[in-house]
C-alpha atoms as a PDB file:
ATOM      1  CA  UNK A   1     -65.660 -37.732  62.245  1.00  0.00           C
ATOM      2  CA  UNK A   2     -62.801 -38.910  64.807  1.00  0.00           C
ATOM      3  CA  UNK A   3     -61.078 -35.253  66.081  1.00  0.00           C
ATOM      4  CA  UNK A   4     -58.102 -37.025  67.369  1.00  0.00           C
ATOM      5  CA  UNK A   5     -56.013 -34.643  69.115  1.00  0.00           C
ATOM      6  CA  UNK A   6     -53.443 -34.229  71.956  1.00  0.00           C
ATOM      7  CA  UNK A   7     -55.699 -34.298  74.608  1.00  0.00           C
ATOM      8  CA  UNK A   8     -57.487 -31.698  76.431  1.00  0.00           C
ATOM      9  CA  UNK A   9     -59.504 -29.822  78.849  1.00  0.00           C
ATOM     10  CA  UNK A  10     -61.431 -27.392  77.202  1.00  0.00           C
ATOM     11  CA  UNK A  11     -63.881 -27.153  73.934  1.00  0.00           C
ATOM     12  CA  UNK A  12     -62.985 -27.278  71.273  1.00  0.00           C
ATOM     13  CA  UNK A  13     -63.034 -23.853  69.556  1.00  0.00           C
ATOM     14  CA  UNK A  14     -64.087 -24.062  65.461  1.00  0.00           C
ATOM     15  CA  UNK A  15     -64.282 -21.703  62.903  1.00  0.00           C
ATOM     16  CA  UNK A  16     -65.071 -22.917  59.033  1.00  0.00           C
ATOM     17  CA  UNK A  17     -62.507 -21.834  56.077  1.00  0.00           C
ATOM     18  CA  UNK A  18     -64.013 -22.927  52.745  1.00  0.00           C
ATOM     19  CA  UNK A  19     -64.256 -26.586  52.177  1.00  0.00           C
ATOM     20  CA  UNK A  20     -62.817 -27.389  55.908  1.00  0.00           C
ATOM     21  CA  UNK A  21     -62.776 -26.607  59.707  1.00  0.00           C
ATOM     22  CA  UNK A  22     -60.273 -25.131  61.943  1.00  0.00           C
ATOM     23  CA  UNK A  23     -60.042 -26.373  65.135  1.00  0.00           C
ATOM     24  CA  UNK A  24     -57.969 -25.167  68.815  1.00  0.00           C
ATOM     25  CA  UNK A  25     -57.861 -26.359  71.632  1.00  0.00           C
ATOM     26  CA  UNK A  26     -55.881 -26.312  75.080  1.00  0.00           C
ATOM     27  CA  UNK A  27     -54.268 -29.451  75.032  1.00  0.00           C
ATOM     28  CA  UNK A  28     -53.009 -31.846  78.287  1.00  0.00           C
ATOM     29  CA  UNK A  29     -49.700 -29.614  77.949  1.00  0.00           C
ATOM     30  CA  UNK A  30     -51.782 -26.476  79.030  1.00  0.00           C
ATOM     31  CA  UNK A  31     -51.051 -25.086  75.038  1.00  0.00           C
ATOM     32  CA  UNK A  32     -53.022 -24.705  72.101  1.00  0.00           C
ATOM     33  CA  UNK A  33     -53.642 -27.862  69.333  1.00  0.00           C
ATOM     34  CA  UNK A  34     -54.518 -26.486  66.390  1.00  0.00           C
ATOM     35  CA  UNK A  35     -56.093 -28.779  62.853  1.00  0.00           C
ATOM     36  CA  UNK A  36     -57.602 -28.541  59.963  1.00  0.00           C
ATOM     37  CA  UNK A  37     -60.444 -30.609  59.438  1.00  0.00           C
ATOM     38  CA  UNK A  38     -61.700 -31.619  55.704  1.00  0.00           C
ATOM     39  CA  UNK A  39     -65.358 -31.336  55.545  1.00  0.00           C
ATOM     40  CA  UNK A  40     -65.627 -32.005  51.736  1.00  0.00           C
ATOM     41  CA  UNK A  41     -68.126 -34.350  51.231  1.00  0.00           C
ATOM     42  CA  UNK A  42     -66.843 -35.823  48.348  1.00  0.00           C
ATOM     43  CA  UNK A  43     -63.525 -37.102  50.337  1.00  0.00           C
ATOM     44  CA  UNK A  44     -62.478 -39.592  52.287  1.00  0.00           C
ATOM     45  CA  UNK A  45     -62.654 -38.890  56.272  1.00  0.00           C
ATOM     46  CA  UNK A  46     -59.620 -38.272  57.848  1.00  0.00           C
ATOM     47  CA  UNK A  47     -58.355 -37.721  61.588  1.00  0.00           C
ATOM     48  CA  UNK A  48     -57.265 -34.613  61.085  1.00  0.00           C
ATOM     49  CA  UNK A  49     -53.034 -33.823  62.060  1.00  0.00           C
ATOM     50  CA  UNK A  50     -52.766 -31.509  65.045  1.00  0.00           C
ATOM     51  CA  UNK A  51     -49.871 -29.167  66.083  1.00  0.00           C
ATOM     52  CA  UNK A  52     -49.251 -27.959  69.471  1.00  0.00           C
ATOM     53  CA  UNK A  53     -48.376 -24.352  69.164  1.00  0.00           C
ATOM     54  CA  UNK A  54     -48.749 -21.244  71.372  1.00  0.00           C
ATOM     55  CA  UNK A  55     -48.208 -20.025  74.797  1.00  0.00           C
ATOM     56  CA  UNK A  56     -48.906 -21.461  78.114  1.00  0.00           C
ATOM     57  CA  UNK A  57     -52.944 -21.335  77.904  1.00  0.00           C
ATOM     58  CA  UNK A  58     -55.304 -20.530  81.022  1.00  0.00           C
ATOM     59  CA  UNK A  59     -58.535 -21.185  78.822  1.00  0.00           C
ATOM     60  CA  UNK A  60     -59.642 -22.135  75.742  1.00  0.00           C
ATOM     61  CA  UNK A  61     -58.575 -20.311  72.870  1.00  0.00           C
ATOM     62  CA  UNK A  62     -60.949 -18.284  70.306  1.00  0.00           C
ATOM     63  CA  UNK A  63     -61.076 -18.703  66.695  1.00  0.00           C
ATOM     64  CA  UNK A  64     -61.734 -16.382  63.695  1.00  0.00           C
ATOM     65  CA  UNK A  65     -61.527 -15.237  60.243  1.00  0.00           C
ATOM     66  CA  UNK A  66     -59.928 -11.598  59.732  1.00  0.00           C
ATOM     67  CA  UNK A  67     -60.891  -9.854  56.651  1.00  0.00           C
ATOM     68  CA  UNK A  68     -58.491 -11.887  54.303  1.00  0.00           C
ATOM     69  CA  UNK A  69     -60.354 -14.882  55.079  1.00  0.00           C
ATOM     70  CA  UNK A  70     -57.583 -16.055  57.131  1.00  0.00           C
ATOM     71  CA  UNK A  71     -57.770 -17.653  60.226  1.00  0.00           C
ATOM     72  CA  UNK A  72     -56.859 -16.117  63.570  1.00  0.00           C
ATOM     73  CA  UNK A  73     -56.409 -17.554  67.071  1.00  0.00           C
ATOM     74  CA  UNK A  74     -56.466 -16.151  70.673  1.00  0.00           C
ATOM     75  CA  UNK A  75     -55.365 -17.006  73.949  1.00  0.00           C
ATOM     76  CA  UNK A  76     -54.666 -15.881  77.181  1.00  0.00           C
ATOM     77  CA  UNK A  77     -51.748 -16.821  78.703  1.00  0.00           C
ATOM     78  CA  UNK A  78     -50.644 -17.813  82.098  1.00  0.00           C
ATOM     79  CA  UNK A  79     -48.924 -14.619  82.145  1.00  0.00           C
ATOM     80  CA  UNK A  80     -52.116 -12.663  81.740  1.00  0.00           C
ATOM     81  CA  UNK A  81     -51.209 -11.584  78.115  1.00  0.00           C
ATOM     82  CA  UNK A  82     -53.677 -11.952  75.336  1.00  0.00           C
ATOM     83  CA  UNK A  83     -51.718 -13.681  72.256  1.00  0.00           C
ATOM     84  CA  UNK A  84     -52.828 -13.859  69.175  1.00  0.00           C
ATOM     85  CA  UNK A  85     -51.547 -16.188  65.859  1.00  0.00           C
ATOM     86  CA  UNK A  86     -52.622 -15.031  61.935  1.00  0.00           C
ATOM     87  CA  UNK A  87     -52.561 -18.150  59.542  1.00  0.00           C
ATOM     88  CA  UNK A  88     -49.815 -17.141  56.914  1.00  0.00           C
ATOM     89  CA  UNK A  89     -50.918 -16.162  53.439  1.00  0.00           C
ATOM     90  CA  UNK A  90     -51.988 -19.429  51.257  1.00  0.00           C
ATOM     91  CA  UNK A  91     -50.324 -22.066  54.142  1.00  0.00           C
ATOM     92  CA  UNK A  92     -51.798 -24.299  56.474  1.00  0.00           C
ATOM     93  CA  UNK A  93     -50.006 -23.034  59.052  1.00  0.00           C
ATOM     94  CA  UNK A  94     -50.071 -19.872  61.764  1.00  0.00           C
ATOM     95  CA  UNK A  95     -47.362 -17.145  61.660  1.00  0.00           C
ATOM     96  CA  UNK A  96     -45.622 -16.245  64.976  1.00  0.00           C
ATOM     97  CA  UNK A  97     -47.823 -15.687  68.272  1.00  0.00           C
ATOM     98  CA  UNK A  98     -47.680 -12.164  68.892  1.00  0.00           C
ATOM     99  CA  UNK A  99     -48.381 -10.539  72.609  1.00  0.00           C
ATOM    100  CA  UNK A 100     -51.030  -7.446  71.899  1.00  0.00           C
ATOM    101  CA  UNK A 101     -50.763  -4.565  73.366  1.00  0.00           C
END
């Protein structure tokens, strides 16, 4: 499978979500590209669509699923500041990046 992308210097970071694979990673930009890759079998490959999103990155991001089975992204910025973005209920898409603590 082609990733496709916007670039990069770091791995890419993956976590799987049912019938398909997230994917981050810090992008030429110094942000995070995020993607969701469909691993069904049964379909037809596809490059999958990425969207920079996120703070100013100084390494690669982490993936995970919380305990809804969503997915959940972390960074550390430039600034020092761990972020952190939830995927929003039933979307393909991450909420807001939020600065913890």
């Amino acid at each position: 499978m082609m990733l496709g992308g916007h670039g990069g210097f770091s791995p890419v970071a993956a976590v799987a979500q049912r019938d398909r694979i997230f994917l981050a990673q810090r992008n030429d930009a110094g942000t995070v590209s995020l993607a969701w890759a469909n691993v069904d079998p049964d379909a037809v490959p596809e490059v999958p669509k990425w969207v920079a999103s996120g703070p100013l990155a100084m390494h690669m991001p982490a993936t995970a699923i919380d305990a809804e089975g969503r997915v959940v992204v972390a960074c550390l910025a430039a600034t020092g500041r761990l972020y952190v973005a939830r995927q929003k209920s039933g979307a393909d898409s991450l909420g807001e990046w939020t600065a913890v603590g």
